[in-house]
N, C-alpha and C. Protein backbone atom coordinates (compact mmCIF):
# COMPACT_ATOMS: atom_id res chain seq x y z
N UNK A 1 -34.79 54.58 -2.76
CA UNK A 1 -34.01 53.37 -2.70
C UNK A 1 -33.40 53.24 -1.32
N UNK A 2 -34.10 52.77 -0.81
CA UNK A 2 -33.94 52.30 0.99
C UNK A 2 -32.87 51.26 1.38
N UNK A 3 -33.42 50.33 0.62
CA UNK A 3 -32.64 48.90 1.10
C UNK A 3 -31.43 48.32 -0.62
N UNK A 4 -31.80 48.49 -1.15
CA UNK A 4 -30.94 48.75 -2.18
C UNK A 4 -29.90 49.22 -3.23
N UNK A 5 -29.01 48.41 -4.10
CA UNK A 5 -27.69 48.97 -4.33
C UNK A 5 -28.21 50.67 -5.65
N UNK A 6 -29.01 50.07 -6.22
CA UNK A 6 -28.87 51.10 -6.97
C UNK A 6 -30.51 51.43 -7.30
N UNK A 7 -31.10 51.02 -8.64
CA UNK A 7 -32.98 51.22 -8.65
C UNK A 7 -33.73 50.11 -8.83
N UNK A 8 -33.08 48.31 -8.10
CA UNK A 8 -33.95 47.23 -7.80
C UNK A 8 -35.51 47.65 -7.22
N UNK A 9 -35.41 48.34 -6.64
CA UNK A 9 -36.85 48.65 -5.82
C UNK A 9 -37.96 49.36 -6.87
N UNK A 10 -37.27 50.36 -7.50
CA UNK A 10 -38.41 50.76 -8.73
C UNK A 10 -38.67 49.88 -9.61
N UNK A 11 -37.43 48.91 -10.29
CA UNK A 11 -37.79 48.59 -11.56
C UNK A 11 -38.40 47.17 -11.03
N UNK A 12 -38.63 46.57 -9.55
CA UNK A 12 -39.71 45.77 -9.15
C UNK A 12 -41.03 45.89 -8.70
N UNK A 13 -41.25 47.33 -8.21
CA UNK A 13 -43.03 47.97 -8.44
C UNK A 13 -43.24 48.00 -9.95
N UNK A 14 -42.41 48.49 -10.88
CA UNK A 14 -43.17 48.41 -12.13
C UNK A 14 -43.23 47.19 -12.69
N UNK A 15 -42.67 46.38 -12.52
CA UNK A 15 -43.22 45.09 -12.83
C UNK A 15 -44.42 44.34 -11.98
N UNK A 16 -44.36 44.57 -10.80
CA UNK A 16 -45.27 44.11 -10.33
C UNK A 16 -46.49 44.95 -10.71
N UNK A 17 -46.55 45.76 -11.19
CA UNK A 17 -47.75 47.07 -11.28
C UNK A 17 -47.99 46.30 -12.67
N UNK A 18 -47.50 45.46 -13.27
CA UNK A 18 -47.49 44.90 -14.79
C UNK A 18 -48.46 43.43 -14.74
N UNK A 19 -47.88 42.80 -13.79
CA UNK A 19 -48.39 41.20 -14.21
C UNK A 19 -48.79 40.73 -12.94
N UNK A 20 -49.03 41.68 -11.43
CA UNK A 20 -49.17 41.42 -10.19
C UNK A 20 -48.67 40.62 -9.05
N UNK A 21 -49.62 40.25 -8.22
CA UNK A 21 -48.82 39.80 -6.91
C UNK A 21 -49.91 38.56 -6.53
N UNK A 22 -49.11 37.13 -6.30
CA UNK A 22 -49.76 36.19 -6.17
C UNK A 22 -50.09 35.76 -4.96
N UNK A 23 -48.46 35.80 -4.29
CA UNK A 23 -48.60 34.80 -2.63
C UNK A 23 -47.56 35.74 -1.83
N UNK A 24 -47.13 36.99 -2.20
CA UNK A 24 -46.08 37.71 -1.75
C UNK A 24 -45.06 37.02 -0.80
N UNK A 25 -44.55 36.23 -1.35
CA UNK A 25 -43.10 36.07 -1.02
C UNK A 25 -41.94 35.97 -1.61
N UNK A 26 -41.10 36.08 -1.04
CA UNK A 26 -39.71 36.86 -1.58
C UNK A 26 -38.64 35.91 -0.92
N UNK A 27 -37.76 35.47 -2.15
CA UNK A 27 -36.64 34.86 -1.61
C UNK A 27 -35.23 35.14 -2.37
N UNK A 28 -34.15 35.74 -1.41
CA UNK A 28 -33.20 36.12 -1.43
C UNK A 28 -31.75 35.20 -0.72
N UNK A 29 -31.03 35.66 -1.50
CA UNK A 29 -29.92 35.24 -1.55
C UNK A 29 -28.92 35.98 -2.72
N UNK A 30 -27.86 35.98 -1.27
CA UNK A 30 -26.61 37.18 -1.67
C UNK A 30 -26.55 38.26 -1.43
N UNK A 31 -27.21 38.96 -0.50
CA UNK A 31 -27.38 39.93 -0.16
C UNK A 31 -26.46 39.91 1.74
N UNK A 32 -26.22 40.76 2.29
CA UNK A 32 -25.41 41.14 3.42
C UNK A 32 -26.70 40.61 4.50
N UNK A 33 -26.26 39.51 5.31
CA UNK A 33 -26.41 39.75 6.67
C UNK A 33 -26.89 40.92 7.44
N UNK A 34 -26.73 41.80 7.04
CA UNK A 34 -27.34 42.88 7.93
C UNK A 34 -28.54 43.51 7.13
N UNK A 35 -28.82 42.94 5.77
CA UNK A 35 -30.08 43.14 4.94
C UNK A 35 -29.10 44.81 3.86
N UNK A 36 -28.02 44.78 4.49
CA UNK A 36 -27.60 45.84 3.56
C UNK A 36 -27.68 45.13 2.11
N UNK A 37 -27.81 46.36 0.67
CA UNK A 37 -28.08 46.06 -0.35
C UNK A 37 -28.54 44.94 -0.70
N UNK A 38 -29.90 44.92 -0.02
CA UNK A 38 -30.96 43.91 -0.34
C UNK A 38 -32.09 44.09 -1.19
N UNK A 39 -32.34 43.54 -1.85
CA UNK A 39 -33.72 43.78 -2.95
C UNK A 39 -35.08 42.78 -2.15
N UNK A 40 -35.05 42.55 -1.16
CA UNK A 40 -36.08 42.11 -0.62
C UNK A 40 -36.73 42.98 0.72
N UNK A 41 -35.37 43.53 1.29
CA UNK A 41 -36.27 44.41 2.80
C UNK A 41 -37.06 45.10 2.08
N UNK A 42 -37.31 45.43 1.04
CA UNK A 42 -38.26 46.43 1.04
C UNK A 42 -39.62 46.24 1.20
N UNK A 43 -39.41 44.93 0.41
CA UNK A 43 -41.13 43.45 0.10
C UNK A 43 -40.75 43.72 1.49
N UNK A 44 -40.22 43.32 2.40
CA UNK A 44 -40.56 42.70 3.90
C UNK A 44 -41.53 44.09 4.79
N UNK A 45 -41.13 44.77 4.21
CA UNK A 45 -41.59 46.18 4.72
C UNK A 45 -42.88 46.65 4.16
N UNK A 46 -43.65 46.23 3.54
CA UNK A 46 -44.71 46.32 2.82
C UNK A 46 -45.64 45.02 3.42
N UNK A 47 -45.17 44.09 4.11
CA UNK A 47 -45.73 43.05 4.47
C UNK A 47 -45.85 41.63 3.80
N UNK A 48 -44.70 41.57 3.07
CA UNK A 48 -44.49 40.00 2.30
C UNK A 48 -43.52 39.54 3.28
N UNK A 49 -43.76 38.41 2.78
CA UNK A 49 -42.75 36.92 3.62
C UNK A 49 -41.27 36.93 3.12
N UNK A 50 -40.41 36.90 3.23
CA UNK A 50 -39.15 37.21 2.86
C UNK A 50 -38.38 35.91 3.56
N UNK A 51 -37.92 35.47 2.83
CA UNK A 51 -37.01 34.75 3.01
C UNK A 51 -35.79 35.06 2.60
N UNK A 52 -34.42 35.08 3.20
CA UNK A 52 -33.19 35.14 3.41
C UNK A 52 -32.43 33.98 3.37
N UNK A 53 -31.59 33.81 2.28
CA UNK A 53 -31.00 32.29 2.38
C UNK A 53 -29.65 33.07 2.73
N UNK A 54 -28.90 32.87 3.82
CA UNK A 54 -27.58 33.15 4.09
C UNK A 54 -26.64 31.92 4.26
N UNK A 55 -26.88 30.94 3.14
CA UNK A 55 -26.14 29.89 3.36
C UNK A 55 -25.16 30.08 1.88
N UNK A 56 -24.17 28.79 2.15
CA UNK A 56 -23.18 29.12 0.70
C UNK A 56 -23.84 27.95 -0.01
N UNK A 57 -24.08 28.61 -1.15
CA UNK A 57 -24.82 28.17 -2.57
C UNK A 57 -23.63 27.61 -3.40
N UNK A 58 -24.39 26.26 -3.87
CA UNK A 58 -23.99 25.50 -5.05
C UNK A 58 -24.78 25.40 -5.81
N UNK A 59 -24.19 24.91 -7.78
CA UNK A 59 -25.12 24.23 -8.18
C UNK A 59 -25.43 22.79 -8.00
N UNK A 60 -24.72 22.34 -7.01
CA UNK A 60 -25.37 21.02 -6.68
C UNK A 60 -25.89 20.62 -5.14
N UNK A 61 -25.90 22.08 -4.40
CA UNK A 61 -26.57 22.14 -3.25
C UNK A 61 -28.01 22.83 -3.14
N UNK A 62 -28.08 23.81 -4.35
CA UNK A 62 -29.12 24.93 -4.85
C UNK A 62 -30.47 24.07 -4.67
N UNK A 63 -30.93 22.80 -5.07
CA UNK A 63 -32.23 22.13 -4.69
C UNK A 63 -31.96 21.84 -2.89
N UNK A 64 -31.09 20.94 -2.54
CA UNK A 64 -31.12 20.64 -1.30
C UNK A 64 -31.73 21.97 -0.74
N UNK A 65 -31.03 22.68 -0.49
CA UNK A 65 -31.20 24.28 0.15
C UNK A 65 -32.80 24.65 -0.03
N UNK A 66 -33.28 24.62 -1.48
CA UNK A 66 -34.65 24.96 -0.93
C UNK A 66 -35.66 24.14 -0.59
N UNK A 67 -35.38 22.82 -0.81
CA UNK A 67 -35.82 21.44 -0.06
C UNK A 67 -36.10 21.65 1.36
N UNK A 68 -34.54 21.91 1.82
CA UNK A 68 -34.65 21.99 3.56
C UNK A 68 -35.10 23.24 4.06
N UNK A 69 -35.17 24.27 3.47
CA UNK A 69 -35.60 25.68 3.53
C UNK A 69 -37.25 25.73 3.36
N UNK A 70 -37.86 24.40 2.94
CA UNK A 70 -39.32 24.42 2.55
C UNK A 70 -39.97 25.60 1.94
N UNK A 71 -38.86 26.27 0.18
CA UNK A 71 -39.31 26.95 -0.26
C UNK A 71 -40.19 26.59 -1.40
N UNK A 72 -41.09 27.22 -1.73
CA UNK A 72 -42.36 26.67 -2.64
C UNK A 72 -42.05 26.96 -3.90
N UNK A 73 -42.70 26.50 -5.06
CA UNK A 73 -42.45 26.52 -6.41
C UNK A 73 -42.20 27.06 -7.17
N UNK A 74 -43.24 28.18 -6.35
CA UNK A 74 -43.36 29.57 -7.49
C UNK A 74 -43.64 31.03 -6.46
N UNK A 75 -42.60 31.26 -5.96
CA UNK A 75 -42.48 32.30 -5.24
C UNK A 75 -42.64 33.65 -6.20
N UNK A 76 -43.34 34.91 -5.53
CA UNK A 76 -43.18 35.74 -6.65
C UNK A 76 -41.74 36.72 -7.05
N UNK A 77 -41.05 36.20 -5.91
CA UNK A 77 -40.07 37.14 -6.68
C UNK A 77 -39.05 36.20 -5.97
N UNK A 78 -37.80 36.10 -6.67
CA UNK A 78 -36.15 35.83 -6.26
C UNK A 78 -35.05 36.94 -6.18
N UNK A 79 -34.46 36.86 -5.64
CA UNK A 79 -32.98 37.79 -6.10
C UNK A 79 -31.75 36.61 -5.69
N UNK A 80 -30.97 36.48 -6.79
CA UNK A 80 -29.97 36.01 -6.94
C UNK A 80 -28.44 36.92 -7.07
N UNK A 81 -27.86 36.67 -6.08
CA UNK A 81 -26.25 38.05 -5.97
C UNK A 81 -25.64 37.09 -5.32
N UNK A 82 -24.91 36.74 -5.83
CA UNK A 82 -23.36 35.54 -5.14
C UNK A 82 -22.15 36.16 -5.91
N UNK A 83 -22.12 36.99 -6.32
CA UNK A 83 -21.38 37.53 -7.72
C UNK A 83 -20.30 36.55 -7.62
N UNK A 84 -20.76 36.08 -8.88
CA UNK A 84 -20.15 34.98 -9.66
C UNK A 84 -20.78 33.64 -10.31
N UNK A 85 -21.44 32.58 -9.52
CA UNK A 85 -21.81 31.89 -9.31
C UNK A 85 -23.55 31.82 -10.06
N UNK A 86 -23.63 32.81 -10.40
CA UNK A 86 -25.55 33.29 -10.40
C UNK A 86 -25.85 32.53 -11.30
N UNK A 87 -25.49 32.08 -12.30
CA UNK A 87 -25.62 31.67 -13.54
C UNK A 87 -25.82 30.27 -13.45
N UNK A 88 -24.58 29.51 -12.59
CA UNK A 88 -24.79 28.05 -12.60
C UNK A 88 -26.07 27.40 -11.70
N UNK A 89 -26.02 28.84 -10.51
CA UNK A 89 -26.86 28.05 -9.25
C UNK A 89 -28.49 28.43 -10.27
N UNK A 90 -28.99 29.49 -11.21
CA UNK A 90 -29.92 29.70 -11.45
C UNK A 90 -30.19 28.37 -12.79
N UNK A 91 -29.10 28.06 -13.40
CA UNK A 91 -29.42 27.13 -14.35
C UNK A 91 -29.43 25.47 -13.76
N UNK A 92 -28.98 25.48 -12.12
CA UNK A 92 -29.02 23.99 -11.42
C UNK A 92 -30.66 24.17 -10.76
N UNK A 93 -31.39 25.32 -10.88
CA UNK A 93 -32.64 25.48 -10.22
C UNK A 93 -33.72 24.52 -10.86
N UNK A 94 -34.11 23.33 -10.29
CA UNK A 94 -35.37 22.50 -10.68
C UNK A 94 -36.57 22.97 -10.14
N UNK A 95 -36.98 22.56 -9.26
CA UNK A 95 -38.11 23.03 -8.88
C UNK A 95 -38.81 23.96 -8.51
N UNK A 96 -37.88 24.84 -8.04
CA UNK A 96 -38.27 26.27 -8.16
C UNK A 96 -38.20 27.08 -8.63
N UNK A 97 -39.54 28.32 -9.29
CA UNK A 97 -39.63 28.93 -10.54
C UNK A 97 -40.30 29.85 -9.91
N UNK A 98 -39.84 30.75 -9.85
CA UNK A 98 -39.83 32.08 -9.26
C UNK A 98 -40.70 32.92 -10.58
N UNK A 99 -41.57 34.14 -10.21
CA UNK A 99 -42.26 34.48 -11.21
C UNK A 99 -41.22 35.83 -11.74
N UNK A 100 -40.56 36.37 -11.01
CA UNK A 100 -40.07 37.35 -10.99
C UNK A 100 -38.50 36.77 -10.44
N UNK A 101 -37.39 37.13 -11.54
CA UNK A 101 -36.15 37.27 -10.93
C UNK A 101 -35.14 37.93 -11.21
N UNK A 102 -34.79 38.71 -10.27
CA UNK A 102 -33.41 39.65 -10.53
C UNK A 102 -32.04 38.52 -10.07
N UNK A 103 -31.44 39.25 -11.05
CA UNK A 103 -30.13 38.07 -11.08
C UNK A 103 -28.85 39.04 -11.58
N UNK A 104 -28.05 38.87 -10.72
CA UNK A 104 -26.57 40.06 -11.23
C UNK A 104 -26.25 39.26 -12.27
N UNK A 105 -25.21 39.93 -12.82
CA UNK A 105 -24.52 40.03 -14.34
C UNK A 105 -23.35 40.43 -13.97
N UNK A 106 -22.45 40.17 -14.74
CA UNK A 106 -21.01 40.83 -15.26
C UNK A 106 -21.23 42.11 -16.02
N UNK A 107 -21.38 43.08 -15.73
CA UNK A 107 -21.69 44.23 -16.76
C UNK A 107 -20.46 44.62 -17.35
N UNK A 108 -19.18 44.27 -17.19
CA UNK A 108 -18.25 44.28 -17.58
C UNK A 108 -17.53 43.19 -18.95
N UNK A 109 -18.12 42.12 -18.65
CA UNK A 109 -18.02 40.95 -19.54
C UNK A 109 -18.84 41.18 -20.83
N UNK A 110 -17.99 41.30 -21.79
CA UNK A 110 -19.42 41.28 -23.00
C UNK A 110 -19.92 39.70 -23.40
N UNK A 111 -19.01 39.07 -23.30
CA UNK A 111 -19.44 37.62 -23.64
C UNK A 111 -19.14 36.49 -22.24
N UNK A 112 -19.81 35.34 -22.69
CA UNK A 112 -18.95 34.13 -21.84
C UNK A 112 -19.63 34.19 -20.56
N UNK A 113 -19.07 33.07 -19.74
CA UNK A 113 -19.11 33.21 -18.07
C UNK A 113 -18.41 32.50 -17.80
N UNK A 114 -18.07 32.93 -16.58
CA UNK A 114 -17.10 32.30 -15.75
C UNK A 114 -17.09 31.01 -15.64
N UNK A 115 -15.54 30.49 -15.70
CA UNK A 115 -15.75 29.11 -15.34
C UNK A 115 -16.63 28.71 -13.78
N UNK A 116 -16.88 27.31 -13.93
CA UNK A 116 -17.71 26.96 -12.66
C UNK A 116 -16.89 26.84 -11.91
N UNK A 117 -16.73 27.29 -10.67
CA UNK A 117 -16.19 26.82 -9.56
C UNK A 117 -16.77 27.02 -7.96
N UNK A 118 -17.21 25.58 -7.61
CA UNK A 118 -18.34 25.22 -6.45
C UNK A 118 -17.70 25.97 -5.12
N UNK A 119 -16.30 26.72 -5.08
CA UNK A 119 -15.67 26.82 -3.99
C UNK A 119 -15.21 28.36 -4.00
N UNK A 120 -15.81 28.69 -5.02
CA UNK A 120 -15.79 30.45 -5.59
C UNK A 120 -16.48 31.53 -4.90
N UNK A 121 -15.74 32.25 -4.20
CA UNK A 121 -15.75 33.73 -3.39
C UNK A 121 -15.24 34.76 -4.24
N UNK A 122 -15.93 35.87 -4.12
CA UNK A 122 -15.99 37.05 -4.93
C UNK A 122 -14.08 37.37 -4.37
N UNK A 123 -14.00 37.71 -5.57
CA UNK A 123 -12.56 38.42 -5.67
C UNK A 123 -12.08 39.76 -5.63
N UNK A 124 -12.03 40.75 -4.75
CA UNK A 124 -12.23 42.47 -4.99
C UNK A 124 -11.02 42.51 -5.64
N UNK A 125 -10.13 41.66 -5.95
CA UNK A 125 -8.90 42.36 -6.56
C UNK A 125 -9.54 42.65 -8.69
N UNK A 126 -10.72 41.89 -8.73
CA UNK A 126 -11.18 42.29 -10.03
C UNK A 126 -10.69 41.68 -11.16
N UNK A 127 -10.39 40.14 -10.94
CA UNK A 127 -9.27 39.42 -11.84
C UNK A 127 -10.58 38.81 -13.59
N UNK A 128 -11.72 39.80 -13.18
CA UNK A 128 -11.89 38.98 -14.67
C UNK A 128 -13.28 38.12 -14.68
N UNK A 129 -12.74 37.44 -13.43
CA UNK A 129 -14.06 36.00 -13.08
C UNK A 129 -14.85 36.06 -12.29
N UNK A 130 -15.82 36.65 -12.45
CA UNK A 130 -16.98 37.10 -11.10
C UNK A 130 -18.20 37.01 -11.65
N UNK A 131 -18.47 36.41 -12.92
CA UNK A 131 -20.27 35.99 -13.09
C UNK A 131 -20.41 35.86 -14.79
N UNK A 132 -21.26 35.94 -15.38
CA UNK A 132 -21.88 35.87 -16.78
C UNK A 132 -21.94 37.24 -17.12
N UNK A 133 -21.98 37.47 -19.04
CA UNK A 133 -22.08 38.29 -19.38
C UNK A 133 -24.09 38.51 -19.33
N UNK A 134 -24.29 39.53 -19.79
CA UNK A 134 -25.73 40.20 -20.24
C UNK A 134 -26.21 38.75 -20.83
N UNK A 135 -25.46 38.71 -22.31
CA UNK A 135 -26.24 37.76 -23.42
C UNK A 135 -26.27 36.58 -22.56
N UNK A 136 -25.24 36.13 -21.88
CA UNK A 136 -25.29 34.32 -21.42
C UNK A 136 -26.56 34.44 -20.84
N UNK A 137 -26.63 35.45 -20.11
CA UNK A 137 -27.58 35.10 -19.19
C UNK A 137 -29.32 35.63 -19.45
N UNK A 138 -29.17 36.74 -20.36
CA UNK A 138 -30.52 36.18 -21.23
C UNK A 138 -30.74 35.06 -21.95
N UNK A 139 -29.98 34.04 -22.53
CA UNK A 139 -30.13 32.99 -23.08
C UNK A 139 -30.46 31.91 -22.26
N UNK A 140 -29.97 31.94 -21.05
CA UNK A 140 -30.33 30.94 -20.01
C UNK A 140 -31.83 31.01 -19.69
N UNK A 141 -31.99 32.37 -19.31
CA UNK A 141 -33.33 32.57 -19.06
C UNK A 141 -34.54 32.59 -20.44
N UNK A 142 -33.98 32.37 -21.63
CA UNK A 142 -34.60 31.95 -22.80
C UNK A 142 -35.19 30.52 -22.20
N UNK A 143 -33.91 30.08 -22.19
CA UNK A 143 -34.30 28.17 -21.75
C UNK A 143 -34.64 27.78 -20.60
N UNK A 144 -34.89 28.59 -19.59
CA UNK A 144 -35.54 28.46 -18.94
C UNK A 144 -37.28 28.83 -18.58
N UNK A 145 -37.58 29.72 -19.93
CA UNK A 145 -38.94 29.83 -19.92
C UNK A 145 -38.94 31.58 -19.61
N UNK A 146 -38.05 32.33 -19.32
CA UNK A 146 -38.17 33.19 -19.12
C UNK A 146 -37.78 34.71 -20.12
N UNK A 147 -38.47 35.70 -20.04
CA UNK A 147 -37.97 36.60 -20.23
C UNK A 147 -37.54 37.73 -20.04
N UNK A 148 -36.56 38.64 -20.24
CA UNK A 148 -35.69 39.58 -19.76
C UNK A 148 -36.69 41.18 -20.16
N UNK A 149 -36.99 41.79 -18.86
CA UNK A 149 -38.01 42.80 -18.75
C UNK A 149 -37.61 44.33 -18.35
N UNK A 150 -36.35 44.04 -17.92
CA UNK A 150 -35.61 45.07 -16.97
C UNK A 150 -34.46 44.80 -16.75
N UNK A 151 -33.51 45.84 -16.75
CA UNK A 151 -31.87 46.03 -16.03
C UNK A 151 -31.41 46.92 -15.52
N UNK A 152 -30.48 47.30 -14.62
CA UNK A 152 -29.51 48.18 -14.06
C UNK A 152 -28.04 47.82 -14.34
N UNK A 153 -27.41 48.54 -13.37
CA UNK A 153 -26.42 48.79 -14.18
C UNK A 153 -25.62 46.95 -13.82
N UNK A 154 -25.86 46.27 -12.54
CA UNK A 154 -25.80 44.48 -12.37
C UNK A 154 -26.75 44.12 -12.21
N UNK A 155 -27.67 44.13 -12.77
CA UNK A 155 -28.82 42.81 -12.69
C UNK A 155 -29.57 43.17 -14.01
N UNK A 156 -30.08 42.10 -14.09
CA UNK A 156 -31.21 42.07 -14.84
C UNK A 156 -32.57 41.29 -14.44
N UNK A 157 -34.00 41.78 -14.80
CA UNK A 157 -34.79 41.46 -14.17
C UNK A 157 -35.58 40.45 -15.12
N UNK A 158 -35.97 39.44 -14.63
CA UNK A 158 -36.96 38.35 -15.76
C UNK A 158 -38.28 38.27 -15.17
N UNK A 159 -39.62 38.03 -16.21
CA UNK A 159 -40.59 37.34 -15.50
C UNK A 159 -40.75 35.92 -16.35
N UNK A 160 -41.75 35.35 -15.87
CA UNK A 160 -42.12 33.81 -16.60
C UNK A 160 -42.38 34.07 -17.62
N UNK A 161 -42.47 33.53 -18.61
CA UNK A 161 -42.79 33.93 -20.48
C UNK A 161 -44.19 33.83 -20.20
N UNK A 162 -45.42 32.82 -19.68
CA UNK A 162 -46.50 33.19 -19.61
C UNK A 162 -47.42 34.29 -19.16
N UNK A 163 -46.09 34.69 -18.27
CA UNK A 163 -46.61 36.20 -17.20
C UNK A 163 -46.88 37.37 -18.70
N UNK A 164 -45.50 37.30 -18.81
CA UNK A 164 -45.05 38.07 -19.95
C UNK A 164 -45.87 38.40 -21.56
N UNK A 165 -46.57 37.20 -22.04
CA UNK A 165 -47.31 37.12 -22.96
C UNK A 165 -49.00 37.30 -22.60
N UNK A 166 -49.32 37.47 -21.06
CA UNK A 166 -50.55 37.51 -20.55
C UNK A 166 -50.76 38.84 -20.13
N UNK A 167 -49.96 39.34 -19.29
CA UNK A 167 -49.77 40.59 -18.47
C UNK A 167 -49.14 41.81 -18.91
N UNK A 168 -48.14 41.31 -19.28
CA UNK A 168 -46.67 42.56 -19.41
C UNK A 168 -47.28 43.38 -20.80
């Protein structure tokens, strides 16, 4: 685990070792400026396209952003880490459908998520409100077509339900 917080990097070879690799690119967001605890340097290091969104995410900026970013439909993998926010910007996502996505969690929260708020920065003082529980956010990814394949101790990993019923 090179570029990563904890075992993102394993539990994304075994998925990919599951349902494969289409157009290898990788798009991230929430991860450090300096690529610290990133779940993508590693794809970049293997020779995929990586994209880095270091801009501040909304759910009502989340299309613009990959509009002007000219990101494509179906990238094979996402990572989503804004801690907090993951939930609204992944459920404001239209057009892009990532085959593969890791997305933090509240591992602390058993239920609920955080209220929305478009102007929301992570809080280290630990007040409570910093993202979705486990269940919200497998349910989202229910309705969004997806299913839940993998977790650590903050994220959880999804592929497309077709991947999933073909491949996995």
């Amino acid at each position: 685990m090179k570029y990563c917080q904890f075992n993102e990097e394993i539990l994304l070879e075994k998925i990919l070792k599951k349902i494969g690799i289409t157009n290898k690119l990788a798009v991230e967001f929430g991860c450090y400026p300096d690529n610290r605890d990133s779940n993508t340097e590693h794809l970049k290091s293997l020779g995929w396209t990586v994209k880095q969104l270091n801009e501040y995410f909304t759910a009502e900026n989340v299309n613009h952003i990959f509009n002007k970013r000219e990101i494509p439909n179906n990238p094979d993998f996402m990572s989503i880490d804004i801690d907090g926010m993951d939930y609204y910007i992944w459920k404001a996502m239209k057009r892009v459908k990532p085959r593969i996505i890791c997305i933090e969690y509240d591992f602390c929260k058993e239920k609920g998520v955080q209220p929305y708020n478009p102007r929301n920065k992570w809080n280290e003082a630990q007040d409570g409100l910093w993202g979705s529980s486990k269940e919200e956010m497998i349910k989202l990814g229910i309705e969004k077509g997806y299913v839940k394949v993998a977790e650590n101790r903050l994220n959880l990993f999804f592929i497309k339900k077709e991947d999933y019923e073909t491949k996995y």
